[in-house]
PDB file of N, CA and C in Angstrom:
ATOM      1  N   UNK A   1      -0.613   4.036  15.090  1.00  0.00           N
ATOM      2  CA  UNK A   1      -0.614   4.989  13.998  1.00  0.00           C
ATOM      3  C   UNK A   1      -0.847   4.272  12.669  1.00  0.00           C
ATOM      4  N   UNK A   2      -1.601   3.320  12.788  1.00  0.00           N
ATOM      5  CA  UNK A   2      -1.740   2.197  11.444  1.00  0.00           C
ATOM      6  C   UNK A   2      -3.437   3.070  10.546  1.00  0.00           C
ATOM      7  N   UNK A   3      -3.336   4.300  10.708  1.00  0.00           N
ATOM      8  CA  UNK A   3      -4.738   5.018   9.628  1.00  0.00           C
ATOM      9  C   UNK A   3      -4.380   4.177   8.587  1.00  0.00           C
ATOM     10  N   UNK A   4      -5.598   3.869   8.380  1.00  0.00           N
ATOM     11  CA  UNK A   4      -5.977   3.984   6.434  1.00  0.00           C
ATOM     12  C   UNK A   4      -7.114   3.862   5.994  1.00  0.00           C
ATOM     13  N   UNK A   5      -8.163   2.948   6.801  1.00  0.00           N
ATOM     14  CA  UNK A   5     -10.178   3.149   6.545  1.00  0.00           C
ATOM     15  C   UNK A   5     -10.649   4.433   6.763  1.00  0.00           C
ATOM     16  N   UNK A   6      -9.659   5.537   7.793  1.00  0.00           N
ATOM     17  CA  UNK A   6     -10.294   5.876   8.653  1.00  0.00           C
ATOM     18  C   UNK A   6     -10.018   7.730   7.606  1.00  0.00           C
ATOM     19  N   UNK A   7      -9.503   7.651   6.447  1.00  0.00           N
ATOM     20  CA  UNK A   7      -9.261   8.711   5.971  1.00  0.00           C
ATOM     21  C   UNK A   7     -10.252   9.611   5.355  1.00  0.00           C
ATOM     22  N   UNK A   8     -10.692  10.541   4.728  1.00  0.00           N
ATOM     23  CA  UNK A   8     -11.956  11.061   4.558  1.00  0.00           C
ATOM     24  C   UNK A   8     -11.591  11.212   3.180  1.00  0.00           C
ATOM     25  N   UNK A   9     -10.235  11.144   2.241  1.00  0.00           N
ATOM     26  CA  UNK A   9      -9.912  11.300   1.162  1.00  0.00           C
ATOM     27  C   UNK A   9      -9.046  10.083   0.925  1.00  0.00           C
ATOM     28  N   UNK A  10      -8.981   9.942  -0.118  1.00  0.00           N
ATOM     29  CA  UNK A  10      -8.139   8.815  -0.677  1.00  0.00           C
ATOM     30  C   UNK A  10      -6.567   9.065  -1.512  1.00  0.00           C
ATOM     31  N   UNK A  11      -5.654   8.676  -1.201  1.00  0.00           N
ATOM     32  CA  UNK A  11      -3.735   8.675  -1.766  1.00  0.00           C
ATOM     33  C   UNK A  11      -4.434   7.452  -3.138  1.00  0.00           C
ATOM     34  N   UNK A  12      -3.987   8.366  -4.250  1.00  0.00           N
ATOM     35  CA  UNK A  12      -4.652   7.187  -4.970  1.00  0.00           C
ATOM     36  C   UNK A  12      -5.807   6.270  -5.169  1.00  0.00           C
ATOM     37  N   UNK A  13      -5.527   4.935  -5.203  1.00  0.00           N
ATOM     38  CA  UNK A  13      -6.990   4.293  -5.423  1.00  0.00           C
ATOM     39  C   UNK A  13      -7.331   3.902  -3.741  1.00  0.00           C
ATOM     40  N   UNK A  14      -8.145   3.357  -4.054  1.00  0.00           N
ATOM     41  CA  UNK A  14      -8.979   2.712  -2.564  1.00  0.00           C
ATOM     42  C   UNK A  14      -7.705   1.974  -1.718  1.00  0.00           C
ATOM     43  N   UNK A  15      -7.078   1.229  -2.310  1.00  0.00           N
ATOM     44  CA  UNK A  15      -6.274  -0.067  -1.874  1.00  0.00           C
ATOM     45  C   UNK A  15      -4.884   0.812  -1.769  1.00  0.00           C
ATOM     46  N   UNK A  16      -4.363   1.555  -2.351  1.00  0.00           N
ATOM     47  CA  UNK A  16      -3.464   2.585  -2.007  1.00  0.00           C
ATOM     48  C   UNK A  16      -2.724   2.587  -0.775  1.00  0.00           C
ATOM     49  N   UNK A  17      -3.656   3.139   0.243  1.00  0.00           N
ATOM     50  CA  UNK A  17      -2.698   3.382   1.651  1.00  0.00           C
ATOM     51  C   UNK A  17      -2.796   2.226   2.069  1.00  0.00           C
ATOM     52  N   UNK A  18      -3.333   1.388   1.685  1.00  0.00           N
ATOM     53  CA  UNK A  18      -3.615  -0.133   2.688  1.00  0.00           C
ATOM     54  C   UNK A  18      -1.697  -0.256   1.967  1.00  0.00           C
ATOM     55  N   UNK A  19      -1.875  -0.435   0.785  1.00  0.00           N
ATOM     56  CA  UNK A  19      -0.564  -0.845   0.050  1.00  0.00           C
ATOM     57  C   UNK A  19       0.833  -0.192   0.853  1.00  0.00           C
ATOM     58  N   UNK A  20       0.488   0.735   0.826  1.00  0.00           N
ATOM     59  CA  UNK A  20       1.784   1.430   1.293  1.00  0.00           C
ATOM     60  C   UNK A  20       2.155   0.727   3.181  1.00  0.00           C
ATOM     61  N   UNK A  21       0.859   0.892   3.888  1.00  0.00           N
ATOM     62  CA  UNK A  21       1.624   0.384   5.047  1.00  0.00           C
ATOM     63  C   UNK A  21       1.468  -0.982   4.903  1.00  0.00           C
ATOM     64  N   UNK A  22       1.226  -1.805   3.949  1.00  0.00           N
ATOM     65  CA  UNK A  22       1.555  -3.262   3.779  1.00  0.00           C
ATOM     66  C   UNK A  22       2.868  -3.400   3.839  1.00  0.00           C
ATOM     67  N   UNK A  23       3.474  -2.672   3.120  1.00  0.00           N
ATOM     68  CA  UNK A  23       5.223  -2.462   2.615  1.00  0.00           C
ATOM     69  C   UNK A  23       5.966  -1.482   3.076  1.00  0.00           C
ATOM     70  N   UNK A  24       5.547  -0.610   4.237  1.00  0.00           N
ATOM     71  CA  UNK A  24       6.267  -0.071   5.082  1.00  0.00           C
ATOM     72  C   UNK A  24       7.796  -0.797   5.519  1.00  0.00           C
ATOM     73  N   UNK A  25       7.044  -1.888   6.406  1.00  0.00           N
ATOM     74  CA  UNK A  25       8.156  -2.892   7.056  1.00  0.00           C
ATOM     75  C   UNK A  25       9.236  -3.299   6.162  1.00  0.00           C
ATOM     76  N   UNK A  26       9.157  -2.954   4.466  1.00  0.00           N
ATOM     77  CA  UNK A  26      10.058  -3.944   3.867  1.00  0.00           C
ATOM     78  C   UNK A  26       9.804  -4.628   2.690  1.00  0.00           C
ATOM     79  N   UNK A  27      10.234  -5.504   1.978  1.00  0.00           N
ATOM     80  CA  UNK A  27       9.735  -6.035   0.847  1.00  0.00           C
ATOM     81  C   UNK A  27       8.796  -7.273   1.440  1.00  0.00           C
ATOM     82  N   UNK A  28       7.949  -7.360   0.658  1.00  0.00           N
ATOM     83  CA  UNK A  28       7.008  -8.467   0.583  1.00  0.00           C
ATOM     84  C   UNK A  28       6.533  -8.937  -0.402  1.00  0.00           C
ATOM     85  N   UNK A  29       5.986 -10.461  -0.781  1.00  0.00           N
ATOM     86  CA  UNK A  29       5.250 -11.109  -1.844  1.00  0.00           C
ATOM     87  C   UNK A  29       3.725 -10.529  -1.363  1.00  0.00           C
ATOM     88  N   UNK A  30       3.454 -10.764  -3.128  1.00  0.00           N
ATOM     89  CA  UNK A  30       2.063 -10.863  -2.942  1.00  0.00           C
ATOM     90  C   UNK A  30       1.000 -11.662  -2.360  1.00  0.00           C
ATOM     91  N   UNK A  31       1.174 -13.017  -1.996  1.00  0.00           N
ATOM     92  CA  UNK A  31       0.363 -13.207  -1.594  1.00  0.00           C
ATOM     93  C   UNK A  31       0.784 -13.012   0.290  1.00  0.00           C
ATOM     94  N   UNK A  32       1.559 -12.453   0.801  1.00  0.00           N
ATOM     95  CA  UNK A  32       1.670 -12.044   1.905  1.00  0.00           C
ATOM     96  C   UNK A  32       1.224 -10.244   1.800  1.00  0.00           C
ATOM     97  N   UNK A  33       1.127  -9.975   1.383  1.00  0.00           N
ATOM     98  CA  UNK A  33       0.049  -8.219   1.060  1.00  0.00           C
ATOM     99  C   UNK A  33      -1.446  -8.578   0.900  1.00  0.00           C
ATOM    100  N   UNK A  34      -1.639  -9.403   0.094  1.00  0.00           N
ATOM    101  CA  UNK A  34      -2.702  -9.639  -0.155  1.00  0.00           C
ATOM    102  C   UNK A  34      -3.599 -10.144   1.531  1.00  0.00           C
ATOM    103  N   UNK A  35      -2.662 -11.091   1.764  1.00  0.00           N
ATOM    104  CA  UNK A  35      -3.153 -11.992   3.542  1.00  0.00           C
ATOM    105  C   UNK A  35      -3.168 -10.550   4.522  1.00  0.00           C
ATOM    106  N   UNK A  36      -2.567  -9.680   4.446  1.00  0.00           N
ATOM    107  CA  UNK A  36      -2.969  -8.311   5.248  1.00  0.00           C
ATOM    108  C   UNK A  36      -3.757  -7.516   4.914  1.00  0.00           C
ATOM    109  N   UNK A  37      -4.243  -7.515   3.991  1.00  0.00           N
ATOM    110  CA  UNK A  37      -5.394  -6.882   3.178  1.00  0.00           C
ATOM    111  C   UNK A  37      -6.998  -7.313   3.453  1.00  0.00           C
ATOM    112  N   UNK A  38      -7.567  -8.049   4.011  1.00  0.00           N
ATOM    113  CA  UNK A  38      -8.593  -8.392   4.118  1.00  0.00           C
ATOM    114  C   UNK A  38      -9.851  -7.987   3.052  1.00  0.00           C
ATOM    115  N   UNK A  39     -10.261  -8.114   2.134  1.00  0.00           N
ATOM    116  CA  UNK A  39     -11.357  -7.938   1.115  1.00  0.00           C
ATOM    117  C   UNK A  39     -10.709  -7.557  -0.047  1.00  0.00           C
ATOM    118  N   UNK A  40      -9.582  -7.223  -0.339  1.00  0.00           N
ATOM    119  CA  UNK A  40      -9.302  -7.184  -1.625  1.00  0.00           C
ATOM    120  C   UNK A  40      -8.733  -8.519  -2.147  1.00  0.00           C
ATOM    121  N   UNK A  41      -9.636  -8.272  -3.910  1.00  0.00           N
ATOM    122  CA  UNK A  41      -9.117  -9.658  -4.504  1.00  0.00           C
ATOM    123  C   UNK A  41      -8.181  -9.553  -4.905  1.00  0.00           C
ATOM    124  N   UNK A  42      -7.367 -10.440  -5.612  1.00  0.00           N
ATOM    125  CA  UNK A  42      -6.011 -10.997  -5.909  1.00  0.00           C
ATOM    126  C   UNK A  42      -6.574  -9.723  -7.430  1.00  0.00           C
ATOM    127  N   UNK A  43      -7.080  -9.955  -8.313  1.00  0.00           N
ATOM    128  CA  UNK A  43      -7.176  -8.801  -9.225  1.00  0.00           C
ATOM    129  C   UNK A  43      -6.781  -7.020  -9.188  1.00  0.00           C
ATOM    130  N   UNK A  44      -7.712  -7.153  -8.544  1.00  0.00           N
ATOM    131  CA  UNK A  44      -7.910  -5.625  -7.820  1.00  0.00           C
ATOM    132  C   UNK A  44      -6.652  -5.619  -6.995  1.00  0.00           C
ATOM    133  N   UNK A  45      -5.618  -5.998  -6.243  1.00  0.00           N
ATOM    134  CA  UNK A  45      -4.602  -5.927  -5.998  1.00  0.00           C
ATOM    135  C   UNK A  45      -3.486  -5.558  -6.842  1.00  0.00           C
ATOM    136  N   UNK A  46      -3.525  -6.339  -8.197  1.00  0.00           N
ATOM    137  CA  UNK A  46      -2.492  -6.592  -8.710  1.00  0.00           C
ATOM    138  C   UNK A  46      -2.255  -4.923  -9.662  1.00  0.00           C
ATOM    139  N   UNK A  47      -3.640  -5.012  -9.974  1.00  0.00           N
ATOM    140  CA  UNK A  47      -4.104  -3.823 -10.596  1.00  0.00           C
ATOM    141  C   UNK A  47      -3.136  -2.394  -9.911  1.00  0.00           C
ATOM    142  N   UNK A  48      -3.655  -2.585  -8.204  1.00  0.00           N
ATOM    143  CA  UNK A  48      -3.153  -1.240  -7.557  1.00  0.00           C
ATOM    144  C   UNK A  48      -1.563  -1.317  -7.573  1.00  0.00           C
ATOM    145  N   UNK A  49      -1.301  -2.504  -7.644  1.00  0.00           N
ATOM    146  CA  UNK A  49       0.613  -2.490  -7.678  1.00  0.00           C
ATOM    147  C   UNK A  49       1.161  -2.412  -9.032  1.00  0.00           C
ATOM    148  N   UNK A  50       0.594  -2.618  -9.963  1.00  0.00           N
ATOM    149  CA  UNK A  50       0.958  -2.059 -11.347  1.00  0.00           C
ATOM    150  C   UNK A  50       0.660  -0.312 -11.302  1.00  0.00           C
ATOM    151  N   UNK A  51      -0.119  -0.193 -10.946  1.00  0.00           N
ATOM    152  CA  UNK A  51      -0.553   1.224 -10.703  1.00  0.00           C
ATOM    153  C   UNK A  51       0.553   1.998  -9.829  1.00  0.00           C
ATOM    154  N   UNK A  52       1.127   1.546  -8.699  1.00  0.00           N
ATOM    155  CA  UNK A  52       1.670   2.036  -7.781  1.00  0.00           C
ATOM    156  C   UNK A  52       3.388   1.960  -8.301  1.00  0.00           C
ATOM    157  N   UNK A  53       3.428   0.856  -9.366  1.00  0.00           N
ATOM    158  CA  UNK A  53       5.316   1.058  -9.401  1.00  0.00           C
ATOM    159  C   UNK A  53       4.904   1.687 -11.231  1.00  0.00           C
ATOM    160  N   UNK A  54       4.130   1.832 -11.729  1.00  0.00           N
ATOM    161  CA  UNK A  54       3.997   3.233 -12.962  1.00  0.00           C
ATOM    162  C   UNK A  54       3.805   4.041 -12.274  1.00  0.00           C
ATOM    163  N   UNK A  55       3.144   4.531 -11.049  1.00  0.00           N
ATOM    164  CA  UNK A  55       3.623   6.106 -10.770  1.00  0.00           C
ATOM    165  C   UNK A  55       4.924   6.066 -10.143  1.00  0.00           C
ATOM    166  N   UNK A  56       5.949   5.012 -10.016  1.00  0.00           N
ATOM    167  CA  UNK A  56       6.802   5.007  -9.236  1.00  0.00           C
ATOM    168  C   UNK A  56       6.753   5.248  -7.799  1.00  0.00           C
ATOM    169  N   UNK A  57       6.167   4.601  -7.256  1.00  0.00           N
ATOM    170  CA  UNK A  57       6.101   4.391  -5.345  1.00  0.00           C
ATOM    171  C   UNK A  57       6.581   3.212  -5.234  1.00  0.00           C
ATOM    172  N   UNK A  58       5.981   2.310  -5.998  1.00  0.00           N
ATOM    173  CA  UNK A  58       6.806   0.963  -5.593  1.00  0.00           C
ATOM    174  C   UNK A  58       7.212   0.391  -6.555  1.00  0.00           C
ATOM    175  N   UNK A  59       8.648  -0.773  -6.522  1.00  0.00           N
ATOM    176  CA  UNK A  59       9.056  -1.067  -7.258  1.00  0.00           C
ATOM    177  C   UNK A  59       9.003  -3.004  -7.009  1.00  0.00           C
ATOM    178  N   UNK A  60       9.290  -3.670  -8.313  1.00  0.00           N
ATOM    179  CA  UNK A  60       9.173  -5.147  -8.461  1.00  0.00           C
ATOM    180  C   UNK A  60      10.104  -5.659  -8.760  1.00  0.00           C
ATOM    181  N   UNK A  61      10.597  -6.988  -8.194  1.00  0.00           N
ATOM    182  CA  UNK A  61      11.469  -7.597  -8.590  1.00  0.00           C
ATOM    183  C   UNK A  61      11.098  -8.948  -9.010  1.00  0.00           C
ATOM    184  N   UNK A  62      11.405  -9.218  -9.937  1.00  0.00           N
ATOM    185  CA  UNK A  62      10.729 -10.605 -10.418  1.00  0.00           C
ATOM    186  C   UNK A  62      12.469 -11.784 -10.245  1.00  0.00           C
ATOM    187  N   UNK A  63      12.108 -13.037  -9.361  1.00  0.00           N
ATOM    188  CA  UNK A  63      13.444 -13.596  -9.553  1.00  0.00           C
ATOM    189  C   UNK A  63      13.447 -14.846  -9.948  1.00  0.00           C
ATOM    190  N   UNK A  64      14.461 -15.650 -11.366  1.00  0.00           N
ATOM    191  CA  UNK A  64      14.178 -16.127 -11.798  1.00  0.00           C
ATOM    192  C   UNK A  64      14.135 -17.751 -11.295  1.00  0.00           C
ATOM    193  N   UNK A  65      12.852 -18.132 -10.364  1.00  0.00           N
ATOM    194  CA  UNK A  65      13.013 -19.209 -10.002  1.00  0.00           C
ATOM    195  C   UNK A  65      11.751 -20.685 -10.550  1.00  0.00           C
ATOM    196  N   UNK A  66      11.981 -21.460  -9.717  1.00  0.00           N
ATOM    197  CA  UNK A  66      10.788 -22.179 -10.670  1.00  0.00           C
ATOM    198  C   UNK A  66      10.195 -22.945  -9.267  1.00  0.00           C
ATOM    199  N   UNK A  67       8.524 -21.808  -8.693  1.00  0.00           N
ATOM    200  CA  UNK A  67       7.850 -21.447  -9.294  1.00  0.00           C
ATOM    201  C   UNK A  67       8.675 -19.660  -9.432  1.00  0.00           C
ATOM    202  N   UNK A  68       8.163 -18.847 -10.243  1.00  0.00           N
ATOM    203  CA  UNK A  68       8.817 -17.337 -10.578  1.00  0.00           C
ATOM    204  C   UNK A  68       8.231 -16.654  -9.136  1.00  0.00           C
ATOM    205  N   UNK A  69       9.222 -16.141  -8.292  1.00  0.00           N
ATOM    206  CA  UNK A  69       9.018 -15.193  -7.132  1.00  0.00           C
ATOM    207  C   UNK A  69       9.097 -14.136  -7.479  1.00  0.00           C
ATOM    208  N   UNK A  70       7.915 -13.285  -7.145  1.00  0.00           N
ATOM    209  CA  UNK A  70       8.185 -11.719  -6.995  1.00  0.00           C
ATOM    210  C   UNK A  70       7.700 -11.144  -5.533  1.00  0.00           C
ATOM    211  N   UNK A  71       8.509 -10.315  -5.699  1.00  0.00           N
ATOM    212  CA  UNK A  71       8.754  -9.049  -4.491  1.00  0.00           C
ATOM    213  C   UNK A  71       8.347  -7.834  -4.726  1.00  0.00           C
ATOM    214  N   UNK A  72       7.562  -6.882  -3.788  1.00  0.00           N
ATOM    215  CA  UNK A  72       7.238  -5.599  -3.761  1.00  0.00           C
ATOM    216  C   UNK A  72       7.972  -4.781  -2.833  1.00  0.00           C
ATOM    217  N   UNK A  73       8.518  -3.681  -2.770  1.00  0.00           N
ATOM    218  CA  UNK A  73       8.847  -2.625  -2.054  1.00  0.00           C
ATOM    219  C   UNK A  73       8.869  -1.126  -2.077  1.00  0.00           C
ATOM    220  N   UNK A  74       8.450  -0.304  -1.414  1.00  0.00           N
ATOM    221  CA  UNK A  74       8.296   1.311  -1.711  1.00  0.00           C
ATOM    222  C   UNK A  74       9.718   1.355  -2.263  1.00  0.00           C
ATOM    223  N   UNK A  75       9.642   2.741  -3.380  1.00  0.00           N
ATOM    224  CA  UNK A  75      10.385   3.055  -3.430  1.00  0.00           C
ATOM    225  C   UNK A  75      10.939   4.929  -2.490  1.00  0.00           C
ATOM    226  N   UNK A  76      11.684   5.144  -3.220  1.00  0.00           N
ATOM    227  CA  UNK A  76      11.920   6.538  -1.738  1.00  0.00           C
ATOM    228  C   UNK A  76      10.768   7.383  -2.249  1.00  0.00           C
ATOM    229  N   UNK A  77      10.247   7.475  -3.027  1.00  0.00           N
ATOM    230  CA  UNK A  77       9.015   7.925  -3.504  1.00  0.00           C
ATOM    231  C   UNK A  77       7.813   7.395  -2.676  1.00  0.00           C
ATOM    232  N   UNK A  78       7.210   6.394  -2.360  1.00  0.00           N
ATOM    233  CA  UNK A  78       6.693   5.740  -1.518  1.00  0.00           C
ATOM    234  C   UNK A  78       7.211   5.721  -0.071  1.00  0.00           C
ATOM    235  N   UNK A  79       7.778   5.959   0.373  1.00  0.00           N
ATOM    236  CA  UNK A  79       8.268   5.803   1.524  1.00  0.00           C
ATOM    237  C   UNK A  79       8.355   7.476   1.926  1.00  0.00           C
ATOM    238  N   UNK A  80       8.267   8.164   1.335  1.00  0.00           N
ATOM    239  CA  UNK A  80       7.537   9.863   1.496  1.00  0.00           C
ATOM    240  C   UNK A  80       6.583   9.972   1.822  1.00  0.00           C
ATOM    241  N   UNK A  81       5.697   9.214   0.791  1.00  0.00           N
ATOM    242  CA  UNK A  81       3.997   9.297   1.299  1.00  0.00           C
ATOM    243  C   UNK A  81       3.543   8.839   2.251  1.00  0.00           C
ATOM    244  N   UNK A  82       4.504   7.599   2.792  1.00  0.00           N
ATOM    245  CA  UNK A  82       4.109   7.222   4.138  1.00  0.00           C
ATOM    246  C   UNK A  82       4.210   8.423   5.246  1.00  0.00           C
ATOM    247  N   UNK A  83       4.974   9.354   5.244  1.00  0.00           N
ATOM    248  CA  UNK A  83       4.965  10.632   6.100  1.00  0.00           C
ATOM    249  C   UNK A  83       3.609  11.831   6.003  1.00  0.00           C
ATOM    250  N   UNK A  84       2.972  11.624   4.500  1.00  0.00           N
ATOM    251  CA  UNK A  84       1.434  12.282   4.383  1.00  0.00           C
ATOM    252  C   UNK A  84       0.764  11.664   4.637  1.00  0.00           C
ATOM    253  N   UNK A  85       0.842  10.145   4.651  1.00  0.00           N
ATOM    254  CA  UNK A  85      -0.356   9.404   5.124  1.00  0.00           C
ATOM    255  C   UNK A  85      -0.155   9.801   6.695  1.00  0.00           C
ATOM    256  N   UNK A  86       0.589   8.952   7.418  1.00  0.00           N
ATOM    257  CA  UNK A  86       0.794   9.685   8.666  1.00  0.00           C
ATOM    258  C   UNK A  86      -0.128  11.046   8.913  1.00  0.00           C
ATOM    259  N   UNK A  87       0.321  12.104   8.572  1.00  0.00           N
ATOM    260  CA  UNK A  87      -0.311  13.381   8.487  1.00  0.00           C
ATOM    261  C   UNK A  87      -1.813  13.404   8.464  1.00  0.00           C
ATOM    262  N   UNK A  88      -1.821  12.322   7.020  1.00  0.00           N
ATOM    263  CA  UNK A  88      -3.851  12.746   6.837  1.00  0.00           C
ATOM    264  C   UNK A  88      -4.140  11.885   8.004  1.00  0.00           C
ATOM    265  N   UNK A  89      -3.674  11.118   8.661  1.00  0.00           N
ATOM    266  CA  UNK A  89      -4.218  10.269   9.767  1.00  0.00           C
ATOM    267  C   UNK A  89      -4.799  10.685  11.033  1.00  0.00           C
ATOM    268  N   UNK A  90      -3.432  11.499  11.240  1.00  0.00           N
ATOM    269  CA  UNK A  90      -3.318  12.229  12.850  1.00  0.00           C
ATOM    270  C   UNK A  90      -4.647  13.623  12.246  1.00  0.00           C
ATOM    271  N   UNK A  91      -4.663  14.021  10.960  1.00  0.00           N
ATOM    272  CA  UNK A  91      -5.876  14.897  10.852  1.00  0.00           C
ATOM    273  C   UNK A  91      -7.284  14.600  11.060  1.00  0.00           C
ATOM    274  N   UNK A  92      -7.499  13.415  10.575  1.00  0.00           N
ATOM    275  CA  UNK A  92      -8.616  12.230  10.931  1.00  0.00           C
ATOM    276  C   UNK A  92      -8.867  12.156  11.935  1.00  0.00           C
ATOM    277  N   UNK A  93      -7.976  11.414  12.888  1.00  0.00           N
ATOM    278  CA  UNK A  93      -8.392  11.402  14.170  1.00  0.00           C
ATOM    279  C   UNK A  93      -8.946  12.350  14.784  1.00  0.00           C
ATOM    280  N   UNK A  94      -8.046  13.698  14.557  1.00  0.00           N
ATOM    281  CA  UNK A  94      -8.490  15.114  15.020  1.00  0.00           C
ATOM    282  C   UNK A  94      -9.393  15.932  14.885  1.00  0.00           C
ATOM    283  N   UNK A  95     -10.117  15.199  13.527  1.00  0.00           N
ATOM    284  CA  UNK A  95     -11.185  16.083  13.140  1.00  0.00           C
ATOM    285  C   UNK A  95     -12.719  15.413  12.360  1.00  0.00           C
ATOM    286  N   UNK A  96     -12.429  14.310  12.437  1.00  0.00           N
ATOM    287  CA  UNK A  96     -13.433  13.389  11.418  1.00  0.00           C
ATOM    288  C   UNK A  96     -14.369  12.479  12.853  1.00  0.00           C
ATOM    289  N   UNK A  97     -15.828  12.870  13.371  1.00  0.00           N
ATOM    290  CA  UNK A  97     -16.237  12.479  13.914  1.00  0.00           C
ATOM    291  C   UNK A  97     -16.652  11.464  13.708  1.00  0.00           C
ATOM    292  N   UNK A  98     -16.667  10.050  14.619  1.00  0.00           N
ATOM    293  CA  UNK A  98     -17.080   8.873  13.911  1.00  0.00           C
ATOM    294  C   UNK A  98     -18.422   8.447  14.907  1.00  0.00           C
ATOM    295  N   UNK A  99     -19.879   8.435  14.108  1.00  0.00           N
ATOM    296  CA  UNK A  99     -20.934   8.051  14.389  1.00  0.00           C
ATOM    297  C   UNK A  99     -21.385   6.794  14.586  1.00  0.00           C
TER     298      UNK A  99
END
């Protein structure tokens, strides 16, 4: 049940649902989202997770170490949409012929 290329509409930007089931499992660094992501750059990433914890889906923790670690995780806001993504998925499958 891992949809997210396979959608005919888009949750947000392009990188969006990839994001969300990146961080399904839990908190993660960026450059471990990024390593599950295949073609998105480190830019265009950072972009969609600033994007994603201002609409409030996910949230950041920055901790103060040396080098500085940060962490991503849905928030319960995000972790909702994982139940529509789900949804647009199982609709996909059901109805989006693939040539």
């Amino acid at each position: 049940m891992r949809c997210t290329h396979e959608l005919p509409y888009q949750i947000g930007g392009r990188w969006t649902a990839h994001v969300l089931r990146g961080l399904e499992g839990g908190r993660r660094r960026f450059g471990e989202l990024r390593g599950s992501m295949p073609g998105v750059t480190a830019k265009v990433l950072a972009e969609t997770l600033r994007a994603m914890e201002r609409d409030g889906t996910v949230s950041r923790e920055v901790f103060a170490e040396n080098p500085p670690r940060v962490e991503y995780e849905l928030t319960a806001q995000g972790r909702r949409l994982l139940g529509l993504l789900d949804l647009c998925c199982d609709w996909a499958r059901e109805n989006v012929v693939v040539t």
